[in-house]
PDB file of N, CA and C in Angstrom:
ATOM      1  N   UNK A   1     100.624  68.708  35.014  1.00  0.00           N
ATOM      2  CA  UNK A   1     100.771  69.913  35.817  1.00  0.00           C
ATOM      3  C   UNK A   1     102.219  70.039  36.255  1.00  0.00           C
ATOM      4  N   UNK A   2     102.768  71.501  36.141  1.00  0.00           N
ATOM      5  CA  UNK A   2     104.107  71.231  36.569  1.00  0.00           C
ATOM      6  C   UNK A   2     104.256  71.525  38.040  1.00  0.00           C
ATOM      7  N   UNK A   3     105.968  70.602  38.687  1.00  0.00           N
ATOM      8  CA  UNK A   3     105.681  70.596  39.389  1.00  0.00           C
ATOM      9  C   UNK A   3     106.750  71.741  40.287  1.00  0.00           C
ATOM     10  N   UNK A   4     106.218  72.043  41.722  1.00  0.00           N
ATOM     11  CA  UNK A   4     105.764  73.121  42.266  1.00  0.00           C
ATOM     12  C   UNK A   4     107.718  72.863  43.121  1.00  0.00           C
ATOM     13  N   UNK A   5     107.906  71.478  43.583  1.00  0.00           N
ATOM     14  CA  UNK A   5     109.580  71.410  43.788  1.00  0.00           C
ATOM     15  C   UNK A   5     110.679  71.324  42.720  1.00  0.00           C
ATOM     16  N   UNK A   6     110.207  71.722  41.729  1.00  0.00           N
ATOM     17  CA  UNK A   6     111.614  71.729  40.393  1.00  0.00           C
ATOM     18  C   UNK A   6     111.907  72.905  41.079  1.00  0.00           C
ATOM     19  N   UNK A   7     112.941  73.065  40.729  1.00  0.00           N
ATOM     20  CA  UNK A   7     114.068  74.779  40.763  1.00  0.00           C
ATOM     21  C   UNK A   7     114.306  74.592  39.384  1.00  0.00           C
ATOM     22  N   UNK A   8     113.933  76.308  39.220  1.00  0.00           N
ATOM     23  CA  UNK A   8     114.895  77.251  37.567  1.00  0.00           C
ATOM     24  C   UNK A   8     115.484  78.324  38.560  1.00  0.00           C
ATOM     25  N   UNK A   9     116.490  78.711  38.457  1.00  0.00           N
ATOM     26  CA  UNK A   9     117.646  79.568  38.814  1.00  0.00           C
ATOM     27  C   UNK A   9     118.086  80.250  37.430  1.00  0.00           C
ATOM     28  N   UNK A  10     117.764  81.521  37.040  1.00  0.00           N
ATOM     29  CA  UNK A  10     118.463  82.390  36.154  1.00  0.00           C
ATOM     30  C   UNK A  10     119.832  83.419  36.570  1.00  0.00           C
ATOM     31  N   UNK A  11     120.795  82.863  35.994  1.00  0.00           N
ATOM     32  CA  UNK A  11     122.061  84.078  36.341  1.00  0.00           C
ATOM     33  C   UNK A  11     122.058  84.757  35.677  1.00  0.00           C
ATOM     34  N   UNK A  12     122.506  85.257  35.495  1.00  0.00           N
ATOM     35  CA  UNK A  12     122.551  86.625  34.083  1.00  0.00           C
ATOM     36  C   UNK A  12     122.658  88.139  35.241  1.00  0.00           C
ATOM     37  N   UNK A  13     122.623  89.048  34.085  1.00  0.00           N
ATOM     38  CA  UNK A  13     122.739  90.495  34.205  1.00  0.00           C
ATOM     39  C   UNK A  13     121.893  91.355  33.729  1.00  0.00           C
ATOM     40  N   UNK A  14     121.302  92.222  34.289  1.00  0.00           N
ATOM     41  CA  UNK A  14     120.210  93.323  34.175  1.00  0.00           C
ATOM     42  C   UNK A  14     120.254  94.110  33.066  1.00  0.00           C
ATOM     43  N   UNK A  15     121.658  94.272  32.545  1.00  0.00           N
ATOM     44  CA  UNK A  15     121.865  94.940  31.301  1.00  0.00           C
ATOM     45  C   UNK A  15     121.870  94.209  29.876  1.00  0.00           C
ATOM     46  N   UNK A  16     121.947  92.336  30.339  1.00  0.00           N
ATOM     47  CA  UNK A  16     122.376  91.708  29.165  1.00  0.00           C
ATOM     48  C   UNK A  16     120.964  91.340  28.087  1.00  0.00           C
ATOM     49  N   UNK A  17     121.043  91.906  27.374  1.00  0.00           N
ATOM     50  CA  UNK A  17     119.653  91.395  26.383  1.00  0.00           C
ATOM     51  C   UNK A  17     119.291  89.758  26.191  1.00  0.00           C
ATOM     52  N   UNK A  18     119.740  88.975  26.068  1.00  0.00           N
ATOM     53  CA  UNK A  18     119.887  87.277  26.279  1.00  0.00           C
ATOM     54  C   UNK A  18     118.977  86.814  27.470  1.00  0.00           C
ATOM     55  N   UNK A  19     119.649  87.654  28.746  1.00  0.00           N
ATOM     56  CA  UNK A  19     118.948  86.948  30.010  1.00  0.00           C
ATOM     57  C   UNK A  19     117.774  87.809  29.733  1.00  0.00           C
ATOM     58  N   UNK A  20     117.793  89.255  29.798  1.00  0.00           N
ATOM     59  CA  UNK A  20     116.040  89.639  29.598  1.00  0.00           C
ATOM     60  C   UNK A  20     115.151  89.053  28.809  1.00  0.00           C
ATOM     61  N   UNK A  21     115.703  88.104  27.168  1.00  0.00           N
ATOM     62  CA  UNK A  21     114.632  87.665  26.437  1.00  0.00           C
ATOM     63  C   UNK A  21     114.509  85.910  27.168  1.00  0.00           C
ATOM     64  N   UNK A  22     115.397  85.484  28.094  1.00  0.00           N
ATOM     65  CA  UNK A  22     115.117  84.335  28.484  1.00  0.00           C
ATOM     66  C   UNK A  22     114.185  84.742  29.752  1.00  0.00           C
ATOM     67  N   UNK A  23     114.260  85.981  30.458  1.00  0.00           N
ATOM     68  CA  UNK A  23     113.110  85.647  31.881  1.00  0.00           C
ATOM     69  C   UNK A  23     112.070  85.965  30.648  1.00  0.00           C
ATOM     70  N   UNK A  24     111.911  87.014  29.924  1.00  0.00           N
ATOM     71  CA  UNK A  24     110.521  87.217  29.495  1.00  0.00           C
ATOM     72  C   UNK A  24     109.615  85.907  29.132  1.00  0.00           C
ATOM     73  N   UNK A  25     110.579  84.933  28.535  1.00  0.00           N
ATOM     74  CA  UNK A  25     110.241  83.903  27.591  1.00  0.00           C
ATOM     75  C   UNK A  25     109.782  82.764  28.909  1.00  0.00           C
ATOM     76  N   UNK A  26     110.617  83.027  29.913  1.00  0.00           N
ATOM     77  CA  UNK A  26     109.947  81.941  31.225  1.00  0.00           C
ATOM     78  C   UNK A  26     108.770  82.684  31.897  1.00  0.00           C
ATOM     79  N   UNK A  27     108.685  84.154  31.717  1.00  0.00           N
ATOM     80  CA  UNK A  27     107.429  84.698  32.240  1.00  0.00           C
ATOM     81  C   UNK A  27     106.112  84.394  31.793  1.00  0.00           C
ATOM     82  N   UNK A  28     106.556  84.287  30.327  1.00  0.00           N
ATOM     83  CA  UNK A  28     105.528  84.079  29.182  1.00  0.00           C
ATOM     84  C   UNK A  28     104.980  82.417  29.602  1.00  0.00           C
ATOM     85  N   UNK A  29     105.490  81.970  30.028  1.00  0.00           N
ATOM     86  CA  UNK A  29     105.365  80.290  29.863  1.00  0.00           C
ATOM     87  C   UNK A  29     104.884  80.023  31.429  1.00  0.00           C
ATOM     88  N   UNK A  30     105.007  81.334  31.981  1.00  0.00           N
ATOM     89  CA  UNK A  30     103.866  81.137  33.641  1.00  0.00           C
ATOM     90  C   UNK A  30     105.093  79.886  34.240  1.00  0.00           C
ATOM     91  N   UNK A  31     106.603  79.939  34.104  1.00  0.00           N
ATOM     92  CA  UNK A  31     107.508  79.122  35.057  1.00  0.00           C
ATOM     93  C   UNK A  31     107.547  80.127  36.412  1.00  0.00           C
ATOM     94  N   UNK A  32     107.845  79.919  37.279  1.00  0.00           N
ATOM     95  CA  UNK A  32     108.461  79.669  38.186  1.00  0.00           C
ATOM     96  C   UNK A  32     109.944  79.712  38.801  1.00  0.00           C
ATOM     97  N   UNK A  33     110.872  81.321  38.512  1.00  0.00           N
ATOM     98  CA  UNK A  33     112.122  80.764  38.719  1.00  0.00           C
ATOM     99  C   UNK A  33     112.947  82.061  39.804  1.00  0.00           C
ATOM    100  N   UNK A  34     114.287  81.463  39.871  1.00  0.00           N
ATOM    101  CA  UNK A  34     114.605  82.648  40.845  1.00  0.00           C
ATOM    102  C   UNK A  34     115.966  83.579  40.045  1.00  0.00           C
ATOM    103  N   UNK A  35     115.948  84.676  40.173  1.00  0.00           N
ATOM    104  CA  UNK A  35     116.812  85.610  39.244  1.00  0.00           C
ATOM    105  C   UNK A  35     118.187  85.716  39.946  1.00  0.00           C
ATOM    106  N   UNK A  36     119.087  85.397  39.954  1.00  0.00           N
ATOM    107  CA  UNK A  36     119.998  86.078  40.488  1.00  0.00           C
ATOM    108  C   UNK A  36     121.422  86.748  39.310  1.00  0.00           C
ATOM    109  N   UNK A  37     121.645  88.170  39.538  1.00  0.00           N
ATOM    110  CA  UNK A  37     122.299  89.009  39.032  1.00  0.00           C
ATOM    111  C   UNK A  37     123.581  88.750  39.510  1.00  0.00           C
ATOM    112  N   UNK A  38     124.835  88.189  38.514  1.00  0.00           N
ATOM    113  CA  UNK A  38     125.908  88.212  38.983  1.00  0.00           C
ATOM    114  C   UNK A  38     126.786  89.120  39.246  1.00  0.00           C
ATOM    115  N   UNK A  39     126.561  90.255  38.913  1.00  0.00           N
ATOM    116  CA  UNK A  39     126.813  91.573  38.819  1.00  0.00           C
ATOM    117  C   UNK A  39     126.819  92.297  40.248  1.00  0.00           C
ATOM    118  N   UNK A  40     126.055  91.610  40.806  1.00  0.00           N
ATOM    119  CA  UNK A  40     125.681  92.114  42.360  1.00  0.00           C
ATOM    120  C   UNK A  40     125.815  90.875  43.550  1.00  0.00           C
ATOM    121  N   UNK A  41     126.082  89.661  43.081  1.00  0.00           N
ATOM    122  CA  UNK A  41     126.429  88.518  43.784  1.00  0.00           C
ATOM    123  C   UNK A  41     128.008  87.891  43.539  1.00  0.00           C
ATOM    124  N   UNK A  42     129.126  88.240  43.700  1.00  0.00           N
ATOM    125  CA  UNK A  42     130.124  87.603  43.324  1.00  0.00           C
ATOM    126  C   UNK A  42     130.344  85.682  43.583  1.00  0.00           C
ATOM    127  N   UNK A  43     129.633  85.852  44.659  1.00  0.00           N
ATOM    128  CA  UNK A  43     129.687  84.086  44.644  1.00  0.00           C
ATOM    129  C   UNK A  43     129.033  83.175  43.290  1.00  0.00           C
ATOM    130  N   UNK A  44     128.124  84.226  42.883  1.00  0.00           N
ATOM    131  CA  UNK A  44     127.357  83.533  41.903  1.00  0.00           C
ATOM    132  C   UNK A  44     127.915  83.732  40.482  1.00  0.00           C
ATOM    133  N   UNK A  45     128.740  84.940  39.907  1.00  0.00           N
ATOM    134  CA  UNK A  45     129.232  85.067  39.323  1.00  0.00           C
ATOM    135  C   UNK A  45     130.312  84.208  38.938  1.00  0.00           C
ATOM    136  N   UNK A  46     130.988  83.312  40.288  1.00  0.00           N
ATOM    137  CA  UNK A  46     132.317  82.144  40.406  1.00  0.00           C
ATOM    138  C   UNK A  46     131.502  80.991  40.294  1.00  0.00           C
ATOM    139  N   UNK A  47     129.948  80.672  40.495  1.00  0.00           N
ATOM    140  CA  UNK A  47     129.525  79.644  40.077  1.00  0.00           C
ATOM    141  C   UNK A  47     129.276  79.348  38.807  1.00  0.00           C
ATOM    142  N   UNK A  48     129.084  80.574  38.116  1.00  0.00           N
ATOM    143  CA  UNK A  48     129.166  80.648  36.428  1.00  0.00           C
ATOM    144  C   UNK A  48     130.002  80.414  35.710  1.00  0.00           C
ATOM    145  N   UNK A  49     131.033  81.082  35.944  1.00  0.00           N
ATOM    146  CA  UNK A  49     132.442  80.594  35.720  1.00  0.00           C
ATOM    147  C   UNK A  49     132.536  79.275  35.799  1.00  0.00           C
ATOM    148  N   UNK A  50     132.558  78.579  36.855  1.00  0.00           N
ATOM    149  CA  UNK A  50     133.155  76.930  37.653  1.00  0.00           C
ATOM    150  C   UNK A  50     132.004  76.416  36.331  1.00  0.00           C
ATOM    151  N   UNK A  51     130.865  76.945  35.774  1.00  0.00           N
ATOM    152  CA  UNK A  51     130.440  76.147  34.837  1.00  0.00           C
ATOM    153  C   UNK A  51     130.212  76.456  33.407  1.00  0.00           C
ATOM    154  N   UNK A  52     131.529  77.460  33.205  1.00  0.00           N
ATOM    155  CA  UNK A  52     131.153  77.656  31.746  1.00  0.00           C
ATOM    156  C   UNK A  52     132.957  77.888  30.896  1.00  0.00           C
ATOM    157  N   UNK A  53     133.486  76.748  31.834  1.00  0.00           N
ATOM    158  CA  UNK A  53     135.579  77.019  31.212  1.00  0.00           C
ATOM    159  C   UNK A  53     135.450  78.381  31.587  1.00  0.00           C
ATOM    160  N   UNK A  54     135.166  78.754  32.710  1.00  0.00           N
ATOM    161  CA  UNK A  54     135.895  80.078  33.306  1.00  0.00           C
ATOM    162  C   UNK A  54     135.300  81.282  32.510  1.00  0.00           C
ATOM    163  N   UNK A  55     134.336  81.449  31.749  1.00  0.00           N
ATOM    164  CA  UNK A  55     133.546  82.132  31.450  1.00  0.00           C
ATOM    165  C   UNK A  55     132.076  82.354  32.366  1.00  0.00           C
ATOM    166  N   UNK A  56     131.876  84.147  31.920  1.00  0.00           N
ATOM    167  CA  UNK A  56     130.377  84.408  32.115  1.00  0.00           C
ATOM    168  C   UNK A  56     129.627  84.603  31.549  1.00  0.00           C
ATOM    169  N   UNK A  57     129.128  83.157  30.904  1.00  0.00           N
ATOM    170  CA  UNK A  57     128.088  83.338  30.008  1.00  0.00           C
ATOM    171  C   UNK A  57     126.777  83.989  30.630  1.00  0.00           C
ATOM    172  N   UNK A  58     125.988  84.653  29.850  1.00  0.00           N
ATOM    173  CA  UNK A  58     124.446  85.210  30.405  1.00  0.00           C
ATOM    174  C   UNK A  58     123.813  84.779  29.232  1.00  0.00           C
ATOM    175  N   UNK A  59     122.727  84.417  29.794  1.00  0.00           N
ATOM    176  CA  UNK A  59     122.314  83.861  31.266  1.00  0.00           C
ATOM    177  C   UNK A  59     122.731  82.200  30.980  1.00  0.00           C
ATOM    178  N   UNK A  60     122.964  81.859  32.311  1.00  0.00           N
ATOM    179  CA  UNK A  60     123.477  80.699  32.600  1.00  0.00           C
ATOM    180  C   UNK A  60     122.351  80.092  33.469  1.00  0.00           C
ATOM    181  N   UNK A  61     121.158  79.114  33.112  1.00  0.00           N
ATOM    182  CA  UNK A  61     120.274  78.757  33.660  1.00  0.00           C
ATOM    183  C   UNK A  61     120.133  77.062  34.251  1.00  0.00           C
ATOM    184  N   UNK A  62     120.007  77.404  35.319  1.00  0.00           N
ATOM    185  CA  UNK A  62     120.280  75.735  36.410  1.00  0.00           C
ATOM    186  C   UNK A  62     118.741  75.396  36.249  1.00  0.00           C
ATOM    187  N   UNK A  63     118.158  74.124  35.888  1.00  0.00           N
ATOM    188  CA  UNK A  63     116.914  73.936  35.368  1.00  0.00           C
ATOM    189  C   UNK A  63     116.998  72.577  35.844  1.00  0.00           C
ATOM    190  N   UNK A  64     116.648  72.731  37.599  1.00  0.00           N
ATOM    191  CA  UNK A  64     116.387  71.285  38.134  1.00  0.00           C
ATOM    192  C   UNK A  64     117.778  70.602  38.263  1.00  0.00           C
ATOM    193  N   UNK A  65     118.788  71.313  38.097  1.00  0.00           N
ATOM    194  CA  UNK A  65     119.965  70.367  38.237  1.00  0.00           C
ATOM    195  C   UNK A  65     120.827  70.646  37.082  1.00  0.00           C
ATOM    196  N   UNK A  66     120.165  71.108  36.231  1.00  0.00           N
ATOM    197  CA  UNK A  66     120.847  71.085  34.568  1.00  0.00           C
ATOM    198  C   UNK A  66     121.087  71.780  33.594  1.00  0.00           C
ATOM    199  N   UNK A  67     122.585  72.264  33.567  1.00  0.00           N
ATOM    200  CA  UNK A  67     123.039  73.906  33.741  1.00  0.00           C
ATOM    201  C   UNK A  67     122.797  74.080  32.123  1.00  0.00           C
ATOM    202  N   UNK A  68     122.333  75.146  31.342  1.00  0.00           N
ATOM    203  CA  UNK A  68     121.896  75.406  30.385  1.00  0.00           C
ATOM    204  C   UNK A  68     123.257  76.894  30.145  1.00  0.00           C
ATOM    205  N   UNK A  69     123.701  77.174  29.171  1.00  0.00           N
ATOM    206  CA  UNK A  69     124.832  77.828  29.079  1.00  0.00           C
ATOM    207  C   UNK A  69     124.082  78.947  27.715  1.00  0.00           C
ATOM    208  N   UNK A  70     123.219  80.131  28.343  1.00  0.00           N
ATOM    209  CA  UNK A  70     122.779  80.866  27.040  1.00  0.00           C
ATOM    210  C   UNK A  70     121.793  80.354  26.140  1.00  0.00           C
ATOM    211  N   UNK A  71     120.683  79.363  26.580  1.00  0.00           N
ATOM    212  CA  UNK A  71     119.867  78.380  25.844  1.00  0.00           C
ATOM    213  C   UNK A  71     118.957  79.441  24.687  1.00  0.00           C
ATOM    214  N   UNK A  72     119.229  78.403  23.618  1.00  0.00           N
ATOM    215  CA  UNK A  72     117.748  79.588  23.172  1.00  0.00           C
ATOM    216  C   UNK A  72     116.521  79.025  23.391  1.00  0.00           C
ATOM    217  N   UNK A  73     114.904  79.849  22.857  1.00  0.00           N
ATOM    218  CA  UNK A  73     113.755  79.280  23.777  1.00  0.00           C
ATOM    219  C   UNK A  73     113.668  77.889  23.897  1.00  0.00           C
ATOM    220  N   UNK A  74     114.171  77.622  22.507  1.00  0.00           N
ATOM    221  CA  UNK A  74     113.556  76.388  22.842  1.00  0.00           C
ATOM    222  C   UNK A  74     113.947  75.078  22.753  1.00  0.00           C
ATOM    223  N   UNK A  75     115.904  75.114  23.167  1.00  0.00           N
ATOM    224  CA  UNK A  75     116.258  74.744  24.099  1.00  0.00           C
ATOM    225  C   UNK A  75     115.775  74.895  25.463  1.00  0.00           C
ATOM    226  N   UNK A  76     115.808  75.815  26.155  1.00  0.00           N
ATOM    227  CA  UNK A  76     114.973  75.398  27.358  1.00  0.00           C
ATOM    228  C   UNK A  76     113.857  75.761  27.763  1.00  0.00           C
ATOM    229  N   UNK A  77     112.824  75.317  26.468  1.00  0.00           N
ATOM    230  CA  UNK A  77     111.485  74.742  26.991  1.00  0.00           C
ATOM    231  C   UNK A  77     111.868  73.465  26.762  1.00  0.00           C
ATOM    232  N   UNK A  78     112.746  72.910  26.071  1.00  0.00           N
ATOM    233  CA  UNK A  78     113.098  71.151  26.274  1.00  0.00           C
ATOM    234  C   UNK A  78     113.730  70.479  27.174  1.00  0.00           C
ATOM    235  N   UNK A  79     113.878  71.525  28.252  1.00  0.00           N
ATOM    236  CA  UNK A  79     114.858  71.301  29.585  1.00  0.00           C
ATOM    237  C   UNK A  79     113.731  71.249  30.207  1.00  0.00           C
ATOM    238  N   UNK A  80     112.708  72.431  30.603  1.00  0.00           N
ATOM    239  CA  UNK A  80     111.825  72.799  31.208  1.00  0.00           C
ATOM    240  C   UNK A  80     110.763  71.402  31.022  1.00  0.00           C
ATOM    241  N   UNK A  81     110.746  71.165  30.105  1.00  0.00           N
ATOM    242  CA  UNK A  81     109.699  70.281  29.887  1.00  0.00           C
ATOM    243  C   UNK A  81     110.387  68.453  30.383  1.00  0.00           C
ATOM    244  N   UNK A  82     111.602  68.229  30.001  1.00  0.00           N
ATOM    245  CA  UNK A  82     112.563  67.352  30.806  1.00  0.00           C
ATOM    246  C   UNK A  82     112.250  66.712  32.305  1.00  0.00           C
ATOM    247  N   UNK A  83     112.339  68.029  32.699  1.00  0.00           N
ATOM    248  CA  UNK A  83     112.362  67.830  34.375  1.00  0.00           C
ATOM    249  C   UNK A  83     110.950  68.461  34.679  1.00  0.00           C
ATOM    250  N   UNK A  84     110.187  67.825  34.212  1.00  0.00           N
ATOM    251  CA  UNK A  84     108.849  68.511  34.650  1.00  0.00           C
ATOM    252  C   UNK A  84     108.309  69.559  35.280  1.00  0.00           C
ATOM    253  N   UNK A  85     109.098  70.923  34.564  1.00  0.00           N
ATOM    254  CA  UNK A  85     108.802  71.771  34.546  1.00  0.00           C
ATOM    255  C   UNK A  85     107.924  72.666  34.502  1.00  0.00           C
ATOM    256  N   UNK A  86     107.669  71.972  32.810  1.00  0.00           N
ATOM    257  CA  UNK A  86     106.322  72.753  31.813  1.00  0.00           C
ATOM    258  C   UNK A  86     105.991  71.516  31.674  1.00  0.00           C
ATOM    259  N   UNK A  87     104.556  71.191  31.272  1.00  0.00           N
ATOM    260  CA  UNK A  87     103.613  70.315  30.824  1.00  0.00           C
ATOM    261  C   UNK A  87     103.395  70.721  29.510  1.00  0.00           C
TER     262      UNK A  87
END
């Protein structure tokens, strides 16, 4: 069963096709995560940066600690599943 104190944190942007097929793909999989739009958060936008050589990659997903830079699915269902995420 996964568990209920992991954090997924999605950054990304409302317009970017990448982060929409990564929430769909965590919707699909019944996770658990929190969205934030860098587009409308500048602090979060400089945390993306500080982790991608000064780039904004989308989506940039923190998965329990463990920054994922544009994953595809399934890269992080192997994160997700890592940190006991997904079962």
């Amino acid at each position: 069963m996964p568990s209920s104190t992991k954090q997924v944190v999605v950054y990304g942007a409302d317009w970017c096709g990448v982060t929409i097929s990564a929430r769909q793909h965590l919707d699909g999989l019944g996770v658990s995560y929190r969205y934030v739009d860098i587009e409308q958060h500048p602090e979060a936008a400089a945390w993306v940066r500080d982790h991608n050589d000064g780039m904004e990659l989308k989506p940039t997903i923190d998965v329990d600690g463990e920054v994922l830079r544009a994953p595809s699915h399934d890269a992080l269902e192997r994160a997700l599943q890592q940190h006991d995420v997904l079962s």
